[in-house]
Protein backbone atom coordinates (compact mmCIF):
# COMPACT_ATOMS: atom_id res chain seq x y z
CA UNK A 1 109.97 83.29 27.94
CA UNK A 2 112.97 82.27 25.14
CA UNK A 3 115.82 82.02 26.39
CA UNK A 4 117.56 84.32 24.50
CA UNK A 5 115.05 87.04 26.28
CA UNK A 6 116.50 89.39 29.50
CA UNK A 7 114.43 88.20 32.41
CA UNK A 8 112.29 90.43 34.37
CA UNK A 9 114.11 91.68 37.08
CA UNK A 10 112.06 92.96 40.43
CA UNK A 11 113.27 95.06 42.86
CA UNK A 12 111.72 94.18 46.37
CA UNK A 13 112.79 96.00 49.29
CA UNK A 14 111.84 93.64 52.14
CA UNK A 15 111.98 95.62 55.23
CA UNK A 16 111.62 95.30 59.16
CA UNK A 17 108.27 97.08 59.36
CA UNK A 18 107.34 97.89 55.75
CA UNK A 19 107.97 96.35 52.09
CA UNK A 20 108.15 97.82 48.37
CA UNK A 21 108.85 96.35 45.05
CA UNK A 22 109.61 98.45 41.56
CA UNK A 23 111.50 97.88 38.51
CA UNK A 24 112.66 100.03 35.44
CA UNK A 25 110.67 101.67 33.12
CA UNK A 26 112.71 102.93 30.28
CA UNK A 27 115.71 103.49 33.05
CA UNK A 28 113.19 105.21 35.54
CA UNK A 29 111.10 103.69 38.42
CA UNK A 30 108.02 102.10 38.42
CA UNK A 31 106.79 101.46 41.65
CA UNK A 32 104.14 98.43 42.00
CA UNK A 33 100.81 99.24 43.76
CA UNK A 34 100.53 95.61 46.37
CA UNK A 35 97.93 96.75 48.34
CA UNK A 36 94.92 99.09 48.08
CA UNK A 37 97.05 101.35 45.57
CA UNK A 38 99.45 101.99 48.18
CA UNK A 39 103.35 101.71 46.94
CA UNK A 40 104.27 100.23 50.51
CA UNK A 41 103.22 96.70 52.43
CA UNK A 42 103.26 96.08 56.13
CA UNK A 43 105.48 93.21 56.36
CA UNK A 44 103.77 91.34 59.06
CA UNK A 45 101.25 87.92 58.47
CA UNK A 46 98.36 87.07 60.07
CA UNK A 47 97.60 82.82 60.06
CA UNK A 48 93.50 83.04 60.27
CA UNK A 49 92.94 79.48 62.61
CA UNK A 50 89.40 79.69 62.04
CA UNK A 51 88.82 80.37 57.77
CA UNK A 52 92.82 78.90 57.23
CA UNK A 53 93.67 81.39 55.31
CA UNK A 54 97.00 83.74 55.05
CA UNK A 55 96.39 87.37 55.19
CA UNK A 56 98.88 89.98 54.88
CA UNK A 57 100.28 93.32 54.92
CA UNK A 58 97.45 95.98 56.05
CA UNK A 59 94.65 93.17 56.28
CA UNK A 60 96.83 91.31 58.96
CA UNK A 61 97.27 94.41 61.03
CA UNK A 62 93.58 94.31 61.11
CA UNK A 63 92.46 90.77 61.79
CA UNK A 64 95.04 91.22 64.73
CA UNK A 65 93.22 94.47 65.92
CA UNK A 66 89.78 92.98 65.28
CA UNK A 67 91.01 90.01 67.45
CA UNK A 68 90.22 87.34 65.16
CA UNK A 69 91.66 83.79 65.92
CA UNK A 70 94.96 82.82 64.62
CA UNK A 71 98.84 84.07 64.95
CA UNK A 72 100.33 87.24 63.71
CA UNK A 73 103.94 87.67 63.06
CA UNK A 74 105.86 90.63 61.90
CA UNK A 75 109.73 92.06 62.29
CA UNK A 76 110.21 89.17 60.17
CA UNK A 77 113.64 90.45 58.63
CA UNK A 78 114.99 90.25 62.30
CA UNK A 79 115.10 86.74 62.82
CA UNK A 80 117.11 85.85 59.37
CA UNK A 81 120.92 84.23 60.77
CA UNK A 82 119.26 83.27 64.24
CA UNK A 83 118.60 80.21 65.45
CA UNK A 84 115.01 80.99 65.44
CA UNK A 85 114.61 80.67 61.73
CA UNK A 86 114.61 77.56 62.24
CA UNK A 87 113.55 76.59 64.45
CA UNK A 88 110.30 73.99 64.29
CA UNK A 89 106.78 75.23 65.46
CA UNK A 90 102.80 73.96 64.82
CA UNK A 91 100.41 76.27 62.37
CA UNK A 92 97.40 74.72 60.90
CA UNK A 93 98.30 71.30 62.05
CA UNK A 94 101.83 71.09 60.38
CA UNK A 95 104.96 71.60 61.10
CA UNK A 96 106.71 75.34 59.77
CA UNK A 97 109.78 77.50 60.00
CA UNK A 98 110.62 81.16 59.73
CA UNK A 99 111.80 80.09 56.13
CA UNK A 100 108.25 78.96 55.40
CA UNK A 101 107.13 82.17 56.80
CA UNK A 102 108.88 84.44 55.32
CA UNK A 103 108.67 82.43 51.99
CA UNK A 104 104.66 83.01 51.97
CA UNK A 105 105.29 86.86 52.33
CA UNK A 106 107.66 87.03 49.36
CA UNK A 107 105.24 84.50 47.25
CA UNK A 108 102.52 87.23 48.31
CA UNK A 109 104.42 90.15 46.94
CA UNK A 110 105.40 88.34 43.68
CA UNK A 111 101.87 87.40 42.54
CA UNK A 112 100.89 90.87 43.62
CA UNK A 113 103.55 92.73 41.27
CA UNK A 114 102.76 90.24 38.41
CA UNK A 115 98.99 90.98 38.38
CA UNK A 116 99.57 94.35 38.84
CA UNK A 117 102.13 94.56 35.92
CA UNK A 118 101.35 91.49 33.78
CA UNK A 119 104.82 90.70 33.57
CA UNK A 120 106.28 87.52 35.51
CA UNK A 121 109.44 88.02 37.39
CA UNK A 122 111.50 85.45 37.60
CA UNK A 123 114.47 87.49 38.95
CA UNK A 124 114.75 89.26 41.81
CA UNK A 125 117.04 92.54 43.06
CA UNK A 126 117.19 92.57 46.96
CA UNK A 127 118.05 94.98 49.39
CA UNK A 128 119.97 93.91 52.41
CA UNK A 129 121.33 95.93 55.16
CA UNK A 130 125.32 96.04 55.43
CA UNK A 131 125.15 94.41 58.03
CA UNK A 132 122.37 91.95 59.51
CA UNK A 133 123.74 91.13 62.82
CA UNK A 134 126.86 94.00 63.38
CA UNK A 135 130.03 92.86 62.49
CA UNK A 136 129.32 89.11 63.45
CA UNK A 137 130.16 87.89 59.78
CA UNK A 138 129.00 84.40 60.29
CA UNK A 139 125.57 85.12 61.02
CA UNK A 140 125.69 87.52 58.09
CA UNK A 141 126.34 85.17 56.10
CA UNK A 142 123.70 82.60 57.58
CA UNK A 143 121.47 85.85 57.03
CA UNK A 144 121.37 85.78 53.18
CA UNK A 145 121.77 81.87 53.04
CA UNK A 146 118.04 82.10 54.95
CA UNK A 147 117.14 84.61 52.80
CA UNK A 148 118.20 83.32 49.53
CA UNK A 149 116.64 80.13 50.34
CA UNK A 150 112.97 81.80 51.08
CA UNK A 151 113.30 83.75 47.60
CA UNK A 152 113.78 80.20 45.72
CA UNK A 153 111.10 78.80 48.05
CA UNK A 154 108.59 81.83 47.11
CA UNK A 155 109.60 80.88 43.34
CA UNK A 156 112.38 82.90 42.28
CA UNK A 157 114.60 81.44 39.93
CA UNK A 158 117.52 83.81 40.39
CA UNK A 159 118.14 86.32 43.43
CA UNK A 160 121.25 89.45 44.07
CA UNK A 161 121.32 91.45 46.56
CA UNK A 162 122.66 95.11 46.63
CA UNK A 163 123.29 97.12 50.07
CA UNK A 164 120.06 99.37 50.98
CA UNK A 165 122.11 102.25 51.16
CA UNK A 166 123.99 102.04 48.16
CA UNK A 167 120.17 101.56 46.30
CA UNK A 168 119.20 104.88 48.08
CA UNK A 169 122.04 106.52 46.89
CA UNK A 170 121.28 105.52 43.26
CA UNK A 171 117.92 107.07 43.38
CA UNK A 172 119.46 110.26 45.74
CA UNK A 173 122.43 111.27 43.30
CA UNK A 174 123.98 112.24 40.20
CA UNK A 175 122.21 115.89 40.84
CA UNK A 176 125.20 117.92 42.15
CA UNK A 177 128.16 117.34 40.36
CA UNK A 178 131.22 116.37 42.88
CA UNK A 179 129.61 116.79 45.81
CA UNK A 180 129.96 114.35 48.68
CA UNK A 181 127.47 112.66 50.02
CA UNK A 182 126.18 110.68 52.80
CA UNK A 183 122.64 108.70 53.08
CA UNK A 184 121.63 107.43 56.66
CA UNK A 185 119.47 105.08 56.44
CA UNK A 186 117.20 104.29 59.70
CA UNK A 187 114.89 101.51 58.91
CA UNK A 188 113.42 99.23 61.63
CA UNK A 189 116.02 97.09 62.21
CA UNK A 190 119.09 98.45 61.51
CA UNK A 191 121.04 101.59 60.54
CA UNK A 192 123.18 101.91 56.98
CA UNK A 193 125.53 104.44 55.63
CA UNK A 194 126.62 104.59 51.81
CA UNK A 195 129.56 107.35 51.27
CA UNK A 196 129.52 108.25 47.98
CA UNK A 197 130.90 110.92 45.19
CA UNK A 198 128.32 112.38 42.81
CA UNK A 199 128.44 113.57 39.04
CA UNK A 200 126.56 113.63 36.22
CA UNK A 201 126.48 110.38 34.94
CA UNK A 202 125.50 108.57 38.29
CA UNK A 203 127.39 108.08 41.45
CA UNK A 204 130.61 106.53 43.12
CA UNK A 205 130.07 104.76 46.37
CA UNK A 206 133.37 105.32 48.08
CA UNK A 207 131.90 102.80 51.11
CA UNK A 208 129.20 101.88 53.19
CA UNK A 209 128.73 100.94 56.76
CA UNK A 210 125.67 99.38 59.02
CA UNK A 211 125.14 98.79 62.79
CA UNK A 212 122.25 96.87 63.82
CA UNK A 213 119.75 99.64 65.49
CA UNK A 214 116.46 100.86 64.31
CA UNK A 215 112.87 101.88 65.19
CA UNK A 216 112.06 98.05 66.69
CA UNK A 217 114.73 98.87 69.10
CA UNK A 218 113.56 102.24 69.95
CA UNK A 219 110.01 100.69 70.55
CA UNK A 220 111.37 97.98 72.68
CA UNK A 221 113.30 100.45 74.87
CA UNK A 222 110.30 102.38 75.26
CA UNK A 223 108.45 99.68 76.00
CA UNK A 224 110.37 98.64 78.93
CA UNK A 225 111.36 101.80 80.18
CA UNK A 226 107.45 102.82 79.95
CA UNK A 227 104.65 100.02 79.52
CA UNK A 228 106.37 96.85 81.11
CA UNK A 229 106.09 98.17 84.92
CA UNK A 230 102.47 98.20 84.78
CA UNK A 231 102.93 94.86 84.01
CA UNK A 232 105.14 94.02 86.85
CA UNK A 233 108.54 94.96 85.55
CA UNK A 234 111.34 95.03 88.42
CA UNK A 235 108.93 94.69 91.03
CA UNK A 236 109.45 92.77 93.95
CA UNK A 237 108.23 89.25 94.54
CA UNK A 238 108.63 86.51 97.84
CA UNK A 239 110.91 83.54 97.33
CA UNK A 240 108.96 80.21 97.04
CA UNK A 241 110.90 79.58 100.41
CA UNK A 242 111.70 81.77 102.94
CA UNK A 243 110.76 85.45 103.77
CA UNK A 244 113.36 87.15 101.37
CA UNK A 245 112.18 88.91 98.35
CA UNK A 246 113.94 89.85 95.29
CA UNK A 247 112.92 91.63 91.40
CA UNK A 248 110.45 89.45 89.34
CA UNK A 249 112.64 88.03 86.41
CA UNK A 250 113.40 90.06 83.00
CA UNK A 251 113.14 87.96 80.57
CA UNK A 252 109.50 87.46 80.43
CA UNK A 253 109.34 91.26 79.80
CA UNK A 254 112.38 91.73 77.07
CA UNK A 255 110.98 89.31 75.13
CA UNK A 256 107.23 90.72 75.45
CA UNK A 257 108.81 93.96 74.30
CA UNK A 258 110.31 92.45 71.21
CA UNK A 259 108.25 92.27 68.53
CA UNK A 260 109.93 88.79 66.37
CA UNK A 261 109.48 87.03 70.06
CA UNK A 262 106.47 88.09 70.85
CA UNK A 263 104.36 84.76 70.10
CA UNK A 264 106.57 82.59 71.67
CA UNK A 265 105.00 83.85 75.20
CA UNK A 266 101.83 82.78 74.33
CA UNK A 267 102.82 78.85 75.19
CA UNK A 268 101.67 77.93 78.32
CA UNK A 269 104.90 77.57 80.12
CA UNK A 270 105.35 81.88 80.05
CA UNK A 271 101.22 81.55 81.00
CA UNK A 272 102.09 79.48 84.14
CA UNK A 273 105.62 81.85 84.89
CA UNK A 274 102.87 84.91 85.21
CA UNK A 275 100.23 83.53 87.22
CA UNK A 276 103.30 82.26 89.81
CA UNK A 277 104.77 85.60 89.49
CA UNK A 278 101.24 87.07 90.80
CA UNK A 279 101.13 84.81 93.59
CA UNK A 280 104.44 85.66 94.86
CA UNK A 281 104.43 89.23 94.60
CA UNK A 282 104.36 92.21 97.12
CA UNK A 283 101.76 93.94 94.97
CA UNK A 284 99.65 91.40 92.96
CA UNK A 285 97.44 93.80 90.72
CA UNK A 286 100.63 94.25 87.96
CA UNK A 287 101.14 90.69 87.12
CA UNK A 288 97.38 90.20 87.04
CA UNK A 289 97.63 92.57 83.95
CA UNK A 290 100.58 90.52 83.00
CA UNK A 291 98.39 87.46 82.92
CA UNK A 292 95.73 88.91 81.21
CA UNK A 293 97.97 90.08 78.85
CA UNK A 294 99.22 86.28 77.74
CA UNK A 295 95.86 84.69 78.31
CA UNK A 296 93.86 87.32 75.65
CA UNK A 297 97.40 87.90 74.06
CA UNK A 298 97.72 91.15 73.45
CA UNK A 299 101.69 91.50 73.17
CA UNK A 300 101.39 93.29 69.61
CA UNK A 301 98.44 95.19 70.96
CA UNK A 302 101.28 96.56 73.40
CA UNK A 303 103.95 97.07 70.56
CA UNK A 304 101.01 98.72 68.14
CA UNK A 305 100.52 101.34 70.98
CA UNK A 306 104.01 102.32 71.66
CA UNK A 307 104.65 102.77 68.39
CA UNK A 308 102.06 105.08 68.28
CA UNK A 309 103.03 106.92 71.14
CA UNK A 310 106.69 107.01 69.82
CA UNK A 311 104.97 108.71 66.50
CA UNK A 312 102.96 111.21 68.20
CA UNK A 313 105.59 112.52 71.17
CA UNK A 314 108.47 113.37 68.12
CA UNK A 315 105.73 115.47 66.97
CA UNK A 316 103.98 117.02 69.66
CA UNK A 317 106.29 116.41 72.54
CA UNK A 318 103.96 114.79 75.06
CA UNK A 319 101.57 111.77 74.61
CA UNK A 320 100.31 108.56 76.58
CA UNK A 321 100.41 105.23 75.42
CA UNK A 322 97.04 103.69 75.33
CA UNK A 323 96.42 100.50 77.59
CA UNK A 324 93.24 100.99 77.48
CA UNK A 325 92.87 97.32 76.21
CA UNK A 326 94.69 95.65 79.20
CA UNK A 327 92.47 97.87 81.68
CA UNK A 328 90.24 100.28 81.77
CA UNK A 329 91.51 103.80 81.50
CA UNK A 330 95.24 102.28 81.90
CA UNK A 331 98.01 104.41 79.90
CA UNK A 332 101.79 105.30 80.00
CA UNK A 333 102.60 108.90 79.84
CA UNK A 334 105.35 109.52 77.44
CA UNK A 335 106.81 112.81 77.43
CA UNK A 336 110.04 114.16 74.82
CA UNK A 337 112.35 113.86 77.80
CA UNK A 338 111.09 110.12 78.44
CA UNK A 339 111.76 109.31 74.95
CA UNK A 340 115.08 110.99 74.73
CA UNK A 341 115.82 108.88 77.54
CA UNK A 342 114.70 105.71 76.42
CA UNK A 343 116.42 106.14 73.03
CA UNK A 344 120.05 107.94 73.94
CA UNK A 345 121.91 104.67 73.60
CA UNK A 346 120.70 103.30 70.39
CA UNK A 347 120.96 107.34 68.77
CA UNK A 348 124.54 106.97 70.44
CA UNK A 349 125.24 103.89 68.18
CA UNK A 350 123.51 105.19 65.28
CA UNK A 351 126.34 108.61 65.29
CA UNK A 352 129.28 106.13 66.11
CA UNK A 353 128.31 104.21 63.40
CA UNK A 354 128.15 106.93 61.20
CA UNK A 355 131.34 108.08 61.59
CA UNK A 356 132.71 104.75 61.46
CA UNK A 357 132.25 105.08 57.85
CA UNK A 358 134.57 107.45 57.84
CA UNK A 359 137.45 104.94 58.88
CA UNK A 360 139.25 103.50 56.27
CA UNK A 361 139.16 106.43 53.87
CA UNK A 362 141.22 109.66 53.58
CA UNK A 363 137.80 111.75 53.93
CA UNK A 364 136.26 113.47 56.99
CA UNK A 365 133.09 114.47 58.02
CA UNK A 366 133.75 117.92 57.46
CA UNK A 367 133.57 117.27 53.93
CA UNK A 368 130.32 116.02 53.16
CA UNK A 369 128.04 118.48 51.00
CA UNK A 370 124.94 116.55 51.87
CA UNK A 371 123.45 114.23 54.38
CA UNK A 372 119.95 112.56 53.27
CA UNK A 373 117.62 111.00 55.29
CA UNK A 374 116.05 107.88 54.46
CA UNK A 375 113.60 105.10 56.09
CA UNK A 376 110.96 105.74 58.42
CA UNK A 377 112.82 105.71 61.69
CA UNK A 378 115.33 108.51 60.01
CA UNK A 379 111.87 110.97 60.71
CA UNK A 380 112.56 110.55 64.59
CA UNK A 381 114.13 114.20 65.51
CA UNK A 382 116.22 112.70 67.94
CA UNK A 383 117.96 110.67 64.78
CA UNK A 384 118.76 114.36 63.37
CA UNK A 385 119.98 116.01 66.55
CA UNK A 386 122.36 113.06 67.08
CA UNK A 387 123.66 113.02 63.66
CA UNK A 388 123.84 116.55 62.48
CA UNK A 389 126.85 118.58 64.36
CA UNK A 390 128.91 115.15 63.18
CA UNK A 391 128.52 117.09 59.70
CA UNK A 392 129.02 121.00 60.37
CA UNK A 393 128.87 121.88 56.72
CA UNK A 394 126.62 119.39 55.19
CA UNK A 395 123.15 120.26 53.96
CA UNK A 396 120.40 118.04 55.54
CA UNK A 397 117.99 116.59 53.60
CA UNK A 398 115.19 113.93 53.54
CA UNK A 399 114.34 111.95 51.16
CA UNK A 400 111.01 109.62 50.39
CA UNK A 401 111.24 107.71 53.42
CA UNK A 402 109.76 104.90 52.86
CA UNK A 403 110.38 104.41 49.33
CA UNK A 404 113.87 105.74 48.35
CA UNK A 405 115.37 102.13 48.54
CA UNK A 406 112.85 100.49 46.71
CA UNK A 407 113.40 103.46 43.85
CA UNK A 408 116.98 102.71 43.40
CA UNK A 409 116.57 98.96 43.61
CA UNK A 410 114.44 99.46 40.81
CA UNK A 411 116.66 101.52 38.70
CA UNK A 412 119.60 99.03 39.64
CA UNK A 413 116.68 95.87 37.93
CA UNK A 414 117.19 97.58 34.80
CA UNK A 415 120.74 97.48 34.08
């Protein structure tokens, strides 16, 4: 490429649970194919121990269901500004971070797009939530330092970043002159809001807000709430001295429902805290699932199966969560009330948030034309319930969920 040439800008929307890339086609976009023809990519990443070899995106979901041997990691967005990026652990013999990690997925995706296309990219347009950690602006700011750095280390020369409501905006307006609009944006980690003013020759983003909630957090409440007692959750164990009993500890079980700390149990230190915690409690048979649960590691087995049941009770109202794999004929009813439950604080922070965007302008809710719906967690009818009476005269819409960021990220490569 001369010098004098405009680089090759791709628009990658690297999310929680799923990823896209696109760029501009004569001002439109062009979403890239990256796996089997399909437009989106599971961001997860399976490390095969036996055949070393990386596999990613659909294929990982399915060496981790086939229970081949190696480690599986996904929710990697959610560790970016933590001190768990990095931090220092063993894969094939050597020493890697989350930066590594995350580097190999976004390596992945670049090849992909540039055999698919035939173009190399040497740019890249990213979407990032308004906020990655709340309003905690350091670790925001650690957040795209991490992230910049894995988009040089997968072999990007140059790297922006645009908010992931603002790109869903670009691809959602400019079709109703003046009208107000708001997109809510539910994506697997977090929630974002882009205010803006639409007219014919684009749109005006009057301001855009984020809170950290999404569909991870909605599985790991249900998972608590609903899978972790059969694994022992607040259930009573004996002291190592003495006759008094008290609640086996939490942590063990918050972290087992969380899908970014999920392999970290798998050392033997959390194998040796459950097989103590089935010797000292009242009722054994839970922790032994616990145990077997470490030992044949089956944490994203659990998370895979809530997040089914999740899927199937907004739709039908009533489902069980299959445990089937822990022990035989072992499942978690899940009803809508359950779920409601389970979810009312984070679909509380998700219509605070909202309005918060409302804050420091002279607008009110009461104005907005239009309220669109976009990511995959935005399909969740409690996530509609909470947010439409905030907007009495708006007109509800929903978007492509899982691609209306990548579409404006792409337009946005273009110009």
């Amino acid at each position: 490429m001369t010098t004098d040439m405009k680089p090759h800008v791709l628009g990658i929307d690297f999310g929680t649970s799923n990823s896209a890339v696109g760029y501009a086609v004569n001002g439109k976009p062009e979403l890239i194919a990256i796996e089997d023809g399909k437009d989106t990519l599971p961001t997860s990443i399976f490390f095969d121990s036996a055949e070393k070899e990386l596999r990613f995106g659909r294929a990982a979901n399915a060496s981790l269901i086939g229970r081949d041997e190696g480690r599986y990691m996904r929710a990697l967005k959610s560790v970016l500004g933590t001190f768990l990026m990095h931090e220092r652990r063993y894969m094939w013999g050597k020493v890697m971070t989350f930066v590594d990690v995350i580097s190999y997925f976004l390596k992945e995706v670049k090849t992909r797009a540039e055999a698919t296309t035939g173009q190399e990219f040497t740019h890249a347009l990213s979407g990032r939530p308004v906020y990655f950690h709340s309003e905690n602006e350091e670790k925001n700011q650690r957040a795209i330092e991490d992230l910049t750095a894995c988009y040089h280390a997968a072999g990007f020369e140059h790297v922006d970043f645009m908010f992931e409501p603002e790109a869903a905006a670009i691809a959602n307006g400019g079709f109703s002159n003046g009208a107000l609009t708001l997109i809510v944006d539910i994506g697997g980690g977090t929630s974002d809001y882009c205010l803006f003013r639409e007219s014919t020759d684009g749109i005006e983003v009057i301001t855009c807000n984020g809170v950290r909630v999404g569909g991870t957090n909605f599985d790991r409440s249900l998972s608590i709430d609903n899978v972790m007692p059969h694994l022992g959750y607040q259930q009573l164990i004996h002291r190592e001295w003495g006759k008094e009993t008290l609640p086996a500890p939490n942590h063990i079980y918050h972290d087992l429902a969380t899908w970014e700390k999920i392999p970290s149990l798998y050392a033997p230190k959390s194998r040796e805290l459950a097989e103590s915690l089935e010797k000292l409690a009242l009722k054994p048979h839970p922790f032994s699932r616990l145990v077997t649960v470490l030992e044949e590691e089956l944490g994203h087995d659990i998370a895979f199966a809530v997040e089914a049941g999740k899927i199937e009770t907004n739709t039908s109202d009533q489902s069980a969560i299959d445990l089937n794999f822990i022990e035989k004929d072992l499942s978690a009813t899940l009803n809508r009330t359950q779920l409601n439950g389970s979810l009312h604080r984070h679909t509380v922070k998700i219509a605070n948030a909202a309005l918060a965007t409302f804050e420091n302008t002279n607008l009110s809710p009461q104005q907005v034309d239009k309220v669109i719906f976009v990511g995959g967690s935005s399909l969740m009818q409690n996530i509609e319930h909470a947010i439409a009476p905030l907007f009495p005269n708006a007109e509800l819409k929903y978007s492509n969920a899982f691609t209306a960021i990548v579409d404006g990220l792409a337009i946005a490569s273009g110009r």
